[in-house]
N, C-alpha and C. Protein backbone atom coordinates (compact mmCIF):
# COMPACT_ATOMS: atom_id res chain seq x y z
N UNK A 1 28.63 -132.92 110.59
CA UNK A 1 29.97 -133.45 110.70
C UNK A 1 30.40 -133.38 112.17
N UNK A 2 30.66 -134.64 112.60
CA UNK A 2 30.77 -134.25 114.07
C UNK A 2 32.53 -134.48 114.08
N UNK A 3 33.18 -133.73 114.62
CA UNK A 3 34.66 -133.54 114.97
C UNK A 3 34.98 -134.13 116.38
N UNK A 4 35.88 -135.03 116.58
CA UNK A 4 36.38 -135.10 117.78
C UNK A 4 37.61 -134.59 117.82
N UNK A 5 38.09 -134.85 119.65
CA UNK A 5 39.25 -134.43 120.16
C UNK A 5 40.70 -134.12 119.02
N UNK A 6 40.39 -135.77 118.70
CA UNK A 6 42.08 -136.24 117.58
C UNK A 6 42.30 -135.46 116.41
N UNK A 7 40.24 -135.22 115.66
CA UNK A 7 40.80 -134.85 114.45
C UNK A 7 41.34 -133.18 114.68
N UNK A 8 40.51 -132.89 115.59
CA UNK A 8 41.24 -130.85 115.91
C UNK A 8 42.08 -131.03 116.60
N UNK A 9 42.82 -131.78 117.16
CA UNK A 9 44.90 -132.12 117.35
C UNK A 9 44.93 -132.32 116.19
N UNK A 10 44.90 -132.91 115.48
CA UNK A 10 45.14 -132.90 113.77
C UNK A 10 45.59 -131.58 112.84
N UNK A 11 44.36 -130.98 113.18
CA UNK A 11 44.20 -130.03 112.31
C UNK A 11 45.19 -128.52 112.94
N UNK A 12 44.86 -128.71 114.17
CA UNK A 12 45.85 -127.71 115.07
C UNK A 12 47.31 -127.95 114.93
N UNK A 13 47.65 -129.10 114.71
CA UNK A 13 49.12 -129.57 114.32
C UNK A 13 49.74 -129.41 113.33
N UNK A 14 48.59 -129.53 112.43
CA UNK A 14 49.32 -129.14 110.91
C UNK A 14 48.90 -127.81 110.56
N UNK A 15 48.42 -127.16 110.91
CA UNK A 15 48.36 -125.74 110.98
C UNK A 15 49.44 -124.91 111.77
N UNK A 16 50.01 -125.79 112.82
CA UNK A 16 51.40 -124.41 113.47
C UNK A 16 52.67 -124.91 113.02
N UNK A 17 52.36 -126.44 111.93
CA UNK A 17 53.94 -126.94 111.32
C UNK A 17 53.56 -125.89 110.07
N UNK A 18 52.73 -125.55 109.45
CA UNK A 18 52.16 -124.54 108.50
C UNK A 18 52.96 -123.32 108.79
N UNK A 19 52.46 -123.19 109.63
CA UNK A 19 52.99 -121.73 109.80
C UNK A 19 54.57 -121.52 110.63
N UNK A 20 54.97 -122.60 110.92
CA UNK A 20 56.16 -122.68 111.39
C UNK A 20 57.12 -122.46 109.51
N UNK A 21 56.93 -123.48 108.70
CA UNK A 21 57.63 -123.70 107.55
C UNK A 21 57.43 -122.24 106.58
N UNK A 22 56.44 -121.67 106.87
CA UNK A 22 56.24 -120.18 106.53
C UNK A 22 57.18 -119.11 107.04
N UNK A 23 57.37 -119.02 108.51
CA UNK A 23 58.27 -118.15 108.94
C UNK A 23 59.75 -118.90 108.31
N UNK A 24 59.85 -120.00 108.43
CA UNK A 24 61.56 -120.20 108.03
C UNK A 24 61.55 -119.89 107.11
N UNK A 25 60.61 -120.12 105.65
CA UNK A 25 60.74 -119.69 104.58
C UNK A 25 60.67 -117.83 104.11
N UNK A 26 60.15 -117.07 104.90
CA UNK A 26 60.27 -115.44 105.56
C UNK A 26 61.94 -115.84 105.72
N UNK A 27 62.09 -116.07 106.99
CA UNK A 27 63.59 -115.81 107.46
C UNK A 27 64.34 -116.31 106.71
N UNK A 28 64.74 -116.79 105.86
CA UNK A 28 65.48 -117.85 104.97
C UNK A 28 65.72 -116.88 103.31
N UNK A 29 64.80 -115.81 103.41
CA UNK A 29 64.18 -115.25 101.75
C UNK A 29 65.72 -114.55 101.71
N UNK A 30 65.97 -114.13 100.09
CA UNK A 30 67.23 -113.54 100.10
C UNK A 30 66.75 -112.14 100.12
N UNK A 31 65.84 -111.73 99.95
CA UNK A 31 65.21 -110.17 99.94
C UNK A 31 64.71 -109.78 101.18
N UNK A 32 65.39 -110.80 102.12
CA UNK A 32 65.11 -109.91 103.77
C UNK A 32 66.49 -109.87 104.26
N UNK A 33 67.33 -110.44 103.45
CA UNK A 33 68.85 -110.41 104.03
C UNK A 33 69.29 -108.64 103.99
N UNK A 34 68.69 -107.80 103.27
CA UNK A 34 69.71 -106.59 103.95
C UNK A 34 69.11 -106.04 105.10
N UNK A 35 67.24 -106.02 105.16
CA UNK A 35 67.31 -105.81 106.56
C UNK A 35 67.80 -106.42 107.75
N UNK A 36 68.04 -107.79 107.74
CA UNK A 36 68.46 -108.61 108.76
C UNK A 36 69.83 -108.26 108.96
N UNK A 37 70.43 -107.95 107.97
CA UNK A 37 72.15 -107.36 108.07
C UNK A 37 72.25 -105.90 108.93
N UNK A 38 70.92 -105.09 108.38
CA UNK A 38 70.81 -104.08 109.19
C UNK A 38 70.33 -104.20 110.50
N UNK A 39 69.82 -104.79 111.16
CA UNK A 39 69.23 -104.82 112.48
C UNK A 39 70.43 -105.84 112.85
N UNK A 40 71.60 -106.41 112.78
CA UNK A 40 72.17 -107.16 113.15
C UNK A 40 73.24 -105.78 113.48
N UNK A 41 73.59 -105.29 112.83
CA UNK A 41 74.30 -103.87 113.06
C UNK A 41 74.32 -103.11 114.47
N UNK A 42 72.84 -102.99 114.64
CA UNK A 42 72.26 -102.00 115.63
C UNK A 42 73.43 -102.10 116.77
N UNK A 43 73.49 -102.93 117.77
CA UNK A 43 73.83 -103.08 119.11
C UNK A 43 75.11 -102.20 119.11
N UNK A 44 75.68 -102.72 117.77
CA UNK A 44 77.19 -102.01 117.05
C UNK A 44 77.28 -100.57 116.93
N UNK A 45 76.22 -100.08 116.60
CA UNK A 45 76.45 -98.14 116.37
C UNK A 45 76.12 -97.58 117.28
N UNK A 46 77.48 -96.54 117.24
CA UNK A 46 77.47 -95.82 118.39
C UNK A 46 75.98 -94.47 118.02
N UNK A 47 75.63 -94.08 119.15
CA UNK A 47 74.60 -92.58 119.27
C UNK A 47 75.00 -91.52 118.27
């Protein structure tokens, strides 16, 4: 199978929209919302 240039831009492309739609779907989950509430806190509490 010989691969050129286009088809691995291809495959490289839809592999980091892959993993792009993965992290939004991570950041987006409702079962990461209390840590994200907690680390949103931080800057806020005092020592």
């Amino acid at each position: 199978m010989d691969m050129d240039v286009t088809t691995l831009r291809v495959i490289a492309t839809l592999a980091s929209f892959a993993a792009f739609l993965g992290i939004v779907v991570w950041a987006c989950s409702r079962k990461n919302k209390a840590s994200f509430d907690e680390a949103a806190r931080l800057p806020f509490e005092q020592d």
